[in-house]
PDB file of N, CA and C in Angstrom:
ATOM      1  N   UNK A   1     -14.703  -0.437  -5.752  1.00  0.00           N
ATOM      2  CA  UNK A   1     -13.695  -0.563  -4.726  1.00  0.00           C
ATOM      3  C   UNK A   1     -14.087   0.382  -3.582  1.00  0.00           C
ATOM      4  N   UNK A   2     -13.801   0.037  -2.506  1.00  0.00           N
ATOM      5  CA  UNK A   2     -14.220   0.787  -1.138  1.00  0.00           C
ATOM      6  C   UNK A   2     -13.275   2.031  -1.007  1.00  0.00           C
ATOM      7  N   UNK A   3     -13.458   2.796  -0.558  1.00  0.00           N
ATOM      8  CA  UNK A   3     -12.596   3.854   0.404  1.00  0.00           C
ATOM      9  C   UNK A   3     -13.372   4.173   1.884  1.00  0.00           C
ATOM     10  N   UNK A   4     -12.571   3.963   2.568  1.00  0.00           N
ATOM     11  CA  UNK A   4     -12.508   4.301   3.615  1.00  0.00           C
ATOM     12  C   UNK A   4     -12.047   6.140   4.202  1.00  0.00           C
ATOM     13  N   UNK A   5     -13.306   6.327   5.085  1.00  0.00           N
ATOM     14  CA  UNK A   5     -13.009   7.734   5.764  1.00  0.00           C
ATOM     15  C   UNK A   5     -11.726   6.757   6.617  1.00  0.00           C
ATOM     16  N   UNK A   6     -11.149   8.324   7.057  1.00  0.00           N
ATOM     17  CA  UNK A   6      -9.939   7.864   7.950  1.00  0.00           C
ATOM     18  C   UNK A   6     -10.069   8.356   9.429  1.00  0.00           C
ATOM     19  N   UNK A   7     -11.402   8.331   9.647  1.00  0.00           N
ATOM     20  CA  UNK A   7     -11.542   8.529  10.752  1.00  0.00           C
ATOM     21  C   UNK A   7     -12.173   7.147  11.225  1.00  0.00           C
ATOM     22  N   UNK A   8     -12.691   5.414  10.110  1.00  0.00           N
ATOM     23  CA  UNK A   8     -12.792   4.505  10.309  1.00  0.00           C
ATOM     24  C   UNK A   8     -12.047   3.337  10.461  1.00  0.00           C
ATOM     25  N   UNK A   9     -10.569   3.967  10.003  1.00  0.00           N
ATOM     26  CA  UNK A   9      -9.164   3.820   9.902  1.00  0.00           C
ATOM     27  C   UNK A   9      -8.708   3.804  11.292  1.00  0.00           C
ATOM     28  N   UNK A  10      -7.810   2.291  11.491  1.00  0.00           N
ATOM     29  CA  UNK A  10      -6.817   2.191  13.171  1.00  0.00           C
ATOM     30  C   UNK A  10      -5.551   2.016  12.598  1.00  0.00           C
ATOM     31  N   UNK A  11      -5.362   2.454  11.220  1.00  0.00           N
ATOM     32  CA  UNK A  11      -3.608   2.079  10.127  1.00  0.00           C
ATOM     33  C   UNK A  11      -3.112   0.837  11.797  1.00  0.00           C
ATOM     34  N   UNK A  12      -4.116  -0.172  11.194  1.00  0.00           N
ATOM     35  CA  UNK A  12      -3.723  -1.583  11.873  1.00  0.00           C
ATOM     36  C   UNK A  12      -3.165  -2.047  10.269  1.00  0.00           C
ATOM     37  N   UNK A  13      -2.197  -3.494  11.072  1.00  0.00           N
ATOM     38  CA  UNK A  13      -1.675  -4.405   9.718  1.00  0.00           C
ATOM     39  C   UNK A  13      -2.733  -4.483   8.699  1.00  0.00           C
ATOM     40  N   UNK A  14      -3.972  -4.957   9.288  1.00  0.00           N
ATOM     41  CA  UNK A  14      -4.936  -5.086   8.012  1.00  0.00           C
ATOM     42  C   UNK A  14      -4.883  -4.060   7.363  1.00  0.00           C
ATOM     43  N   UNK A  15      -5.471  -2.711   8.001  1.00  0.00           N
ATOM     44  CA  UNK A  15      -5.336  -1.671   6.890  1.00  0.00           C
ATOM     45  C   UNK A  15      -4.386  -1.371   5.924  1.00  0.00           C
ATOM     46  N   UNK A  16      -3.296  -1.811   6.464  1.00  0.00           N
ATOM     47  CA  UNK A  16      -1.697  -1.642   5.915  1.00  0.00           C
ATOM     48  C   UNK A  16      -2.298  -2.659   5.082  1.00  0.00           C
ATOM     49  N   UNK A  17      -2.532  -3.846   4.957  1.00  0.00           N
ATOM     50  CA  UNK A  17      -2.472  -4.618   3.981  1.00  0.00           C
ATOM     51  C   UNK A  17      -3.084  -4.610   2.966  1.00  0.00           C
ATOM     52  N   UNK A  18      -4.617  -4.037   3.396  1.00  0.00           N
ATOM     53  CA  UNK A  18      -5.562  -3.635   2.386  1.00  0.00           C
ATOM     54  C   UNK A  18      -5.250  -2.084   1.252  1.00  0.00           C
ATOM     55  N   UNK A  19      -4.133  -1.085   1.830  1.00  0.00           N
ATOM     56  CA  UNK A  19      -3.791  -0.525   0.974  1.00  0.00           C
ATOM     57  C   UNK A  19      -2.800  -0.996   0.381  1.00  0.00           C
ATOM     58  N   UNK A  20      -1.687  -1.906   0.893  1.00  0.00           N
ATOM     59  CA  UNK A  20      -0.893  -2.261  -0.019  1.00  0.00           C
ATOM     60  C   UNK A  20      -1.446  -3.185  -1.537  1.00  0.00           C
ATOM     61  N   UNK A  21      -2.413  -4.089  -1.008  1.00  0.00           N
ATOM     62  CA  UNK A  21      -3.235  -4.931  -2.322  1.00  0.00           C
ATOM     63  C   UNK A  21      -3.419  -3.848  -3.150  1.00  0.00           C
ATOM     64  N   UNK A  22      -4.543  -2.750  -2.719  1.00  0.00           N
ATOM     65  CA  UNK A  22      -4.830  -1.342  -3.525  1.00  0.00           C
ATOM     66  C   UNK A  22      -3.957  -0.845  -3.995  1.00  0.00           C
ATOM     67  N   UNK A  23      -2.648  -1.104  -3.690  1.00  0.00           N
ATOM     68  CA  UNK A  23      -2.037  -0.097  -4.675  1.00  0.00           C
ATOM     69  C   UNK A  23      -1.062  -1.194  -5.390  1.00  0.00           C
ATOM     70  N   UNK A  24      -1.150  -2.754  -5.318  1.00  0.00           N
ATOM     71  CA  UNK A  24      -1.135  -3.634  -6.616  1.00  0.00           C
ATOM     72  C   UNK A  24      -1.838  -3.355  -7.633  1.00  0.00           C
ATOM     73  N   UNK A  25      -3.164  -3.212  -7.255  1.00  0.00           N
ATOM     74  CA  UNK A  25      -4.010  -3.514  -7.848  1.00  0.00           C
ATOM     75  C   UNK A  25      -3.786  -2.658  -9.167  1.00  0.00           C
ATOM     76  N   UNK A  26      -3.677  -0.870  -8.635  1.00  0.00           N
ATOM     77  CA  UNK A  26      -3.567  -0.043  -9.385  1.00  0.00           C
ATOM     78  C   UNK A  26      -2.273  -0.347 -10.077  1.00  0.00           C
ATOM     79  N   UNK A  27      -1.232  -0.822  -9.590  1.00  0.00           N
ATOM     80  CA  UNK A  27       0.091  -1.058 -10.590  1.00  0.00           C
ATOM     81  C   UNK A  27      -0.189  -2.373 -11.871  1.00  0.00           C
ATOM     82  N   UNK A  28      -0.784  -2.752 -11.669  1.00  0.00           N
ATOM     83  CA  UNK A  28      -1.364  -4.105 -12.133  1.00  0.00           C
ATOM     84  C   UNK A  28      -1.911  -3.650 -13.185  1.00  0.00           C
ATOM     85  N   UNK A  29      -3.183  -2.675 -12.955  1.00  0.00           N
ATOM     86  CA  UNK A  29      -4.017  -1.774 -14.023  1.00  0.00           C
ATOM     87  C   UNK A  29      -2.920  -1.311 -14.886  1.00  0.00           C
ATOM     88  N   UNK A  30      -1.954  -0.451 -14.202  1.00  0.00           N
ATOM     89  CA  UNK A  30      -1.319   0.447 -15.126  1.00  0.00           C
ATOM     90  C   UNK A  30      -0.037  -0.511 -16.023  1.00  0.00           C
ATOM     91  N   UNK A  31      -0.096  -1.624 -15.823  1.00  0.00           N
ATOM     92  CA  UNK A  31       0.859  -2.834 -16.753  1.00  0.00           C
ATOM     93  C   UNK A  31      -0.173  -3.231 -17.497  1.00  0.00           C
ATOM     94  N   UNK A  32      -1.611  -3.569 -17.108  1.00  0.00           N
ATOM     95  CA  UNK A  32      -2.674  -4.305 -18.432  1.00  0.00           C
ATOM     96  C   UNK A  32      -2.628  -3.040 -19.544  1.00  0.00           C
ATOM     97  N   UNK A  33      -2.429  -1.973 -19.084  1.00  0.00           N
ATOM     98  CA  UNK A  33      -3.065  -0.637 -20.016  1.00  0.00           C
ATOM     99  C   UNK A  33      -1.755  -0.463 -20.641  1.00  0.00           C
ATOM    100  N   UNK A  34      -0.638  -0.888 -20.209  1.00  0.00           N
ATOM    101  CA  UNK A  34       0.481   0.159 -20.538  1.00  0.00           C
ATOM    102  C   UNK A  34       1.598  -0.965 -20.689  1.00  0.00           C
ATOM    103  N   UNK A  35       1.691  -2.066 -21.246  1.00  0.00           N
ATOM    104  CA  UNK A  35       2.595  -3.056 -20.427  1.00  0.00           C
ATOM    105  C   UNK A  35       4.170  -2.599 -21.686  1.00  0.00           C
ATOM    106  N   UNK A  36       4.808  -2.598 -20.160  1.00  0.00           N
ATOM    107  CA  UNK A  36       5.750  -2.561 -20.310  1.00  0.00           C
ATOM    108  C   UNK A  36       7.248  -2.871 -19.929  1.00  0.00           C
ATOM    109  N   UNK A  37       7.800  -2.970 -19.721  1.00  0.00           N
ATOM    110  CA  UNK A  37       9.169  -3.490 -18.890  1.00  0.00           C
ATOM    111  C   UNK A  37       9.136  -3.101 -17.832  1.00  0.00           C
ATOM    112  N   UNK A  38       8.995  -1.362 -17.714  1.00  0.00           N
ATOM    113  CA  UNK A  38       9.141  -0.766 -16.561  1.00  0.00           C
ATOM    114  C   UNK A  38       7.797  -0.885 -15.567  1.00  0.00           C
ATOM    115  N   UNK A  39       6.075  -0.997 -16.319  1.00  0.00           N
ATOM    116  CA  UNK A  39       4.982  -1.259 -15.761  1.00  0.00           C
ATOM    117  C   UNK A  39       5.406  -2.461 -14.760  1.00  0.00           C
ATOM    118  N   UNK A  40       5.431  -3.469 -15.955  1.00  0.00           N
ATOM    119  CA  UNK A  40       5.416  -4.964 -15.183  1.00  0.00           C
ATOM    120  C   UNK A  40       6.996  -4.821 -13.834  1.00  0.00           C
ATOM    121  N   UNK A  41       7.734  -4.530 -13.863  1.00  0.00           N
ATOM    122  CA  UNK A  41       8.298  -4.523 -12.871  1.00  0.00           C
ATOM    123  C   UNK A  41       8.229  -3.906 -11.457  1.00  0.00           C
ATOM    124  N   UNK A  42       7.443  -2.223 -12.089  1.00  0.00           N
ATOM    125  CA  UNK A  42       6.594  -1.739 -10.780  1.00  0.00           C
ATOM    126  C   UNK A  42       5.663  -3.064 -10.253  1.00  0.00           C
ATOM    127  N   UNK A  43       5.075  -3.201 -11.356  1.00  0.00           N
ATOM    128  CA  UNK A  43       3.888  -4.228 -10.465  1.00  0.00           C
ATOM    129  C   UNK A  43       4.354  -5.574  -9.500  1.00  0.00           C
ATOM    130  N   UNK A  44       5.298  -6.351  -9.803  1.00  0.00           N
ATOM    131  CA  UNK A  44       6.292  -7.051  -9.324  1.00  0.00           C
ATOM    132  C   UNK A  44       6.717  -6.623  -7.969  1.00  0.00           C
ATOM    133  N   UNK A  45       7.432  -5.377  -8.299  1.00  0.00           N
ATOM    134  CA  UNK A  45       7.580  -4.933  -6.942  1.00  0.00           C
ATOM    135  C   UNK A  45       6.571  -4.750  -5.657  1.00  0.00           C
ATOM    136  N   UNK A  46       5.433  -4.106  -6.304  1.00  0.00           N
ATOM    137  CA  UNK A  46       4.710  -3.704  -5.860  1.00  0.00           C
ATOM    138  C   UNK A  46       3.777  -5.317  -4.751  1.00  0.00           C
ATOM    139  N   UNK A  47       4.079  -6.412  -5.903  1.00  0.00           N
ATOM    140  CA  UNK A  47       3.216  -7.691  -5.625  1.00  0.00           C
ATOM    141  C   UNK A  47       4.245  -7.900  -4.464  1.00  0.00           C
ATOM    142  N   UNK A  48       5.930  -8.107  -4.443  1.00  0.00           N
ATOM    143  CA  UNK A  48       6.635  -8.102  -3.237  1.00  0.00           C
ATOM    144  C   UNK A  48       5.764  -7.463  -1.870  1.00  0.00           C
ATOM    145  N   UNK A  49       5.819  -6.301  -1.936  1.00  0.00           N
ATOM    146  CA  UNK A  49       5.533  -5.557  -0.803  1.00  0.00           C
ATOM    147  C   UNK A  49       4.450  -5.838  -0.232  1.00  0.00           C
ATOM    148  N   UNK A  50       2.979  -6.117  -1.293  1.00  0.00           N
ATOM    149  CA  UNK A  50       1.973  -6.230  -0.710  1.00  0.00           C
ATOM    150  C   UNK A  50       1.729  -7.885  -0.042  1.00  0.00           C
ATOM    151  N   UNK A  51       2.660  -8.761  -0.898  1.00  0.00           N
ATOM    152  CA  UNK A  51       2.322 -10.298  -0.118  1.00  0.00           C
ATOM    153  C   UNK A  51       3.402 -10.098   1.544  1.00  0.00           C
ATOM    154  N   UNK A  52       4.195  -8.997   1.510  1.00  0.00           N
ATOM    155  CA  UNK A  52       4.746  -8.824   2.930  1.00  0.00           C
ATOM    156  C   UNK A  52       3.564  -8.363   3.781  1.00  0.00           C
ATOM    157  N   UNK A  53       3.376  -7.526   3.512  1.00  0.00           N
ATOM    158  CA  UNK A  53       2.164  -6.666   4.303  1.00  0.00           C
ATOM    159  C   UNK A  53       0.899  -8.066   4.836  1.00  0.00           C
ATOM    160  N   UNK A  54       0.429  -8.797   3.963  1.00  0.00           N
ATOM    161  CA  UNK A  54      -0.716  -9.078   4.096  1.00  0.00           C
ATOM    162  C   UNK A  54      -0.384 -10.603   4.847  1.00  0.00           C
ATOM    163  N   UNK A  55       1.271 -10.846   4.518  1.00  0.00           N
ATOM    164  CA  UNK A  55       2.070 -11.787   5.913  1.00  0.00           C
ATOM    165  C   UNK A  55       1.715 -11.270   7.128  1.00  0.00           C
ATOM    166  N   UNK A  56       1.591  -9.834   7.508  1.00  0.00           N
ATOM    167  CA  UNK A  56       1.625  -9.103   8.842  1.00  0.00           C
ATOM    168  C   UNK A  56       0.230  -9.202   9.269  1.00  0.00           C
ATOM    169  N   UNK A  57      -0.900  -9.498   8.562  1.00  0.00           N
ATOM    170  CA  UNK A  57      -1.922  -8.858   8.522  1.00  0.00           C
ATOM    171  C   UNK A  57      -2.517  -9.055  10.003  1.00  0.00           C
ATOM    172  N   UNK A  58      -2.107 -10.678  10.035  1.00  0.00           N
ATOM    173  CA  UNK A  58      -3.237 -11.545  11.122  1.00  0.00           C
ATOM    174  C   UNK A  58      -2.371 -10.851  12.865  1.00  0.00           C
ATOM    175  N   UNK A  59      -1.195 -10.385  11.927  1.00  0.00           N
ATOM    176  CA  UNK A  59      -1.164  -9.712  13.822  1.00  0.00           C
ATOM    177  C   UNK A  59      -1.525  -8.631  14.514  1.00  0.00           C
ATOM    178  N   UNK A  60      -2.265  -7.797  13.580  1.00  0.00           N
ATOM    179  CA  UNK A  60      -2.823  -6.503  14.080  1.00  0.00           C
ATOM    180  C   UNK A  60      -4.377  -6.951  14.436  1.00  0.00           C
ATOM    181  N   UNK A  61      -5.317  -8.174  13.872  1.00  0.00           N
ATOM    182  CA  UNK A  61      -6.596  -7.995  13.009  1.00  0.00           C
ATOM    183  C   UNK A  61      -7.218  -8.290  14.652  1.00  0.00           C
ATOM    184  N   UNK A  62      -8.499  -8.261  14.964  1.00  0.00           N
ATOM    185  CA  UNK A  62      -9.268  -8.073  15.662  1.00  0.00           C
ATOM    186  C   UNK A  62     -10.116  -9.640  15.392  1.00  0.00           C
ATOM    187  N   UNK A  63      -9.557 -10.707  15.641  1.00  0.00           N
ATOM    188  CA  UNK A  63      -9.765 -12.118  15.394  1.00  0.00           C
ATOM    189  C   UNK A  63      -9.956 -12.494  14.051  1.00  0.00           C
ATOM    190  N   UNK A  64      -8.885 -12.051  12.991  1.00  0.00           N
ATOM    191  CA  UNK A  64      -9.104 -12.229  11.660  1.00  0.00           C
ATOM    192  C   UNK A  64      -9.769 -11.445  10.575  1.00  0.00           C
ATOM    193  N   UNK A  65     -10.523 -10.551  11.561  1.00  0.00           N
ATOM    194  CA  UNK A  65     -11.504  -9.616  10.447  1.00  0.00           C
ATOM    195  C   UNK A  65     -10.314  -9.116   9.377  1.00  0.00           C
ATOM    196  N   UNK A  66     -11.221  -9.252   8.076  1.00  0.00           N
ATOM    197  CA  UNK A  66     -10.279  -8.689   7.441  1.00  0.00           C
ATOM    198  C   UNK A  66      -8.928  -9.174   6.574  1.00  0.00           C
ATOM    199  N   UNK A  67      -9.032 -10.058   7.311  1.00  0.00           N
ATOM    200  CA  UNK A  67      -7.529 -10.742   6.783  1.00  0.00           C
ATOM    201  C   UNK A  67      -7.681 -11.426   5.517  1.00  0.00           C
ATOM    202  N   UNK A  68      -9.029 -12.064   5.762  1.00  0.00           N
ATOM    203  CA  UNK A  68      -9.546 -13.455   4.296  1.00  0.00           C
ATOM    204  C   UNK A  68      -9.976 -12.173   3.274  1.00  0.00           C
ATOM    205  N   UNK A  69     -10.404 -11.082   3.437  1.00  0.00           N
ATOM    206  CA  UNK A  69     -10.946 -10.553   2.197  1.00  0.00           C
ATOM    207  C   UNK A  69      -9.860  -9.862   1.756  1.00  0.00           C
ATOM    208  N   UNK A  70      -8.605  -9.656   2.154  1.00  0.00           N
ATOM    209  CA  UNK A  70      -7.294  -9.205   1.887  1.00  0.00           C
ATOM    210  C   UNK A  70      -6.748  -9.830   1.040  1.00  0.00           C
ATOM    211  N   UNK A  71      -6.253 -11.650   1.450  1.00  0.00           N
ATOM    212  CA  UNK A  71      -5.795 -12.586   0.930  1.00  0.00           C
ATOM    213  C   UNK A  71      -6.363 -12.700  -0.127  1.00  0.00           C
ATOM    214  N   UNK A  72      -7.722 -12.708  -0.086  1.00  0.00           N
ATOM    215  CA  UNK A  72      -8.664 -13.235  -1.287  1.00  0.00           C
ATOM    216  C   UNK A  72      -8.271 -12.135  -2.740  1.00  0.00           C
ATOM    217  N   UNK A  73      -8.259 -10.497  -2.277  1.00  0.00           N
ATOM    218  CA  UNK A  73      -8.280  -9.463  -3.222  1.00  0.00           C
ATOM    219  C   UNK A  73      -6.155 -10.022  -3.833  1.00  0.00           C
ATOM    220  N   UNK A  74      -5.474 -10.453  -2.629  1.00  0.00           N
ATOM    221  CA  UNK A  74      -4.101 -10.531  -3.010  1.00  0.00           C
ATOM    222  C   UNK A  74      -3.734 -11.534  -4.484  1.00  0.00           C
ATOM    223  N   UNK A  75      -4.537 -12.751  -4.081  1.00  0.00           N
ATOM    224  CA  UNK A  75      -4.528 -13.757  -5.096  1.00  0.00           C
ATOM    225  C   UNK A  75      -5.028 -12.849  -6.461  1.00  0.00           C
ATOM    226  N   UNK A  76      -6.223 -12.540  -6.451  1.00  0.00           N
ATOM    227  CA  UNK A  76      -6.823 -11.678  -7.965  1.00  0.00           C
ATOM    228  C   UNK A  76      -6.022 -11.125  -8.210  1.00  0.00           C
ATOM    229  N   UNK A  77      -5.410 -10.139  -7.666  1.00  0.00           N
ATOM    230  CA  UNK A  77      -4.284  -9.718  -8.492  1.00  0.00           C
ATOM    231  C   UNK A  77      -2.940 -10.135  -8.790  1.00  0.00           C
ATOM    232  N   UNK A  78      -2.697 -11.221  -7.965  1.00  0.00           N
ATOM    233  CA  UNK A  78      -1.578 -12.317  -9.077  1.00  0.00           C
ATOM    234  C   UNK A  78      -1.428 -12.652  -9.870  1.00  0.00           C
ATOM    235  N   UNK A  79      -3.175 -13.084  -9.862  1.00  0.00           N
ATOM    236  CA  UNK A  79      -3.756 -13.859 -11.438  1.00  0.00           C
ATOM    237  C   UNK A  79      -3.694 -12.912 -12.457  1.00  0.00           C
ATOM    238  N   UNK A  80      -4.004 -11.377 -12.109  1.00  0.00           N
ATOM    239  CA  UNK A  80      -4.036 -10.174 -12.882  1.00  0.00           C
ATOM    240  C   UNK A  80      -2.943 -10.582 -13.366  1.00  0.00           C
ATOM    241  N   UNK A  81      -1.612 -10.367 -12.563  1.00  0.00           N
ATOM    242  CA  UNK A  81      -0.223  -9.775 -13.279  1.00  0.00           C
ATOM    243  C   UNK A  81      -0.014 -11.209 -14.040  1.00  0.00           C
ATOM    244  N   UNK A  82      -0.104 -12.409 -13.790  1.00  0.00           N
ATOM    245  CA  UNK A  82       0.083 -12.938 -14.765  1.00  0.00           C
ATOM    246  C   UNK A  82      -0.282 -12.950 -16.201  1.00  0.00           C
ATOM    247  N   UNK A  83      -1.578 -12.433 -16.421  1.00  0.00           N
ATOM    248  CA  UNK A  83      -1.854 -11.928 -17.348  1.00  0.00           C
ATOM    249  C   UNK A  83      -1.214 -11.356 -18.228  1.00  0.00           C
ATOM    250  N   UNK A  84      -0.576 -10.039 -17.263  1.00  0.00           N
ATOM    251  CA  UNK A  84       0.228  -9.364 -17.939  1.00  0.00           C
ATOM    252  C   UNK A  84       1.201 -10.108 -18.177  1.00  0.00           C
ATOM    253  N   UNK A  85       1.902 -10.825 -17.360  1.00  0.00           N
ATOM    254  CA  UNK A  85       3.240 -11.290 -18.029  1.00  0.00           C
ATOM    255  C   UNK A  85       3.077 -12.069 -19.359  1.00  0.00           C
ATOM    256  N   UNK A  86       2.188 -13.191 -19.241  1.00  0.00           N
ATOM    257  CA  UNK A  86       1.516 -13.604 -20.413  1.00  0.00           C
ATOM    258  C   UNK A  86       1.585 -13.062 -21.749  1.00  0.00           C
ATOM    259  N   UNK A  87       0.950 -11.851 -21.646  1.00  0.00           N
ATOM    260  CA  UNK A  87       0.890 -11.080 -22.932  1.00  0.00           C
ATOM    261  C   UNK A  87       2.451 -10.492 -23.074  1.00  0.00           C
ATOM    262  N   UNK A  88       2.914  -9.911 -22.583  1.00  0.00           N
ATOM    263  CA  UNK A  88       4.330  -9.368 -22.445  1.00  0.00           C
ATOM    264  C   UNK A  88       5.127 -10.220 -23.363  1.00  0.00           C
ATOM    265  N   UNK A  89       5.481 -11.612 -22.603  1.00  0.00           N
ATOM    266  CA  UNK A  89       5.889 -12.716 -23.051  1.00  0.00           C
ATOM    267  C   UNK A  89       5.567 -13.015 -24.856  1.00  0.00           C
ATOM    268  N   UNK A  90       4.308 -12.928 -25.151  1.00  0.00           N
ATOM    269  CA  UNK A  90       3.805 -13.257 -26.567  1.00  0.00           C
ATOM    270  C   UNK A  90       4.023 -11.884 -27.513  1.00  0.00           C
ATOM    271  N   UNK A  91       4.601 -11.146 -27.182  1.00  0.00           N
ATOM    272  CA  UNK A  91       4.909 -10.339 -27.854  1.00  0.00           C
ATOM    273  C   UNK A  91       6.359 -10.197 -28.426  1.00  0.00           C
TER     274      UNK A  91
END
């Protein structure tokens, strides 16, 4: 996964969006490792906020840059949390 110095950082929508996915991502992790009522609902939440953010994305972006590899990382981790719910569910 990338990190960015923040001096390559314009905290434009994209960026906003690309940390919000990042920090699905990590809630996502911490429901596959840990699943639990309270995991999977952070992550939920968390999937709320970041499909808002990455709604915003295309109005900050610099003719799209950015936006498709956002969307693209947003979907993977849908598919993630379903996972989790999946297993949750069979238990």
């Amino acid at each position: 996964m990338k990190h960015y110095e923040s001096s390559q950082r314009t905290n434009s929508t994209v960026d906003q969006a690309q940390d919000a996915v990042t920090r699905l991502h990590n809630s996502v992790s911490q429901a596959l490792s840990h699943p639990s009522e309270q995991t999977i609902t952070q992550a939920e939440n968390s999937l709320e906020h970041a499909e808002e953010a990455v709604r915003h994305a295309p109005e900050g972006s610099v003719e799209g840059h950015g936006v498709d590899l956002t969307l693209e990382r947003l979907e993977a981790e849908k598919s993630r949390l379903a996972e989790v719910e999946n297993l949750k569910e069979k238990q």
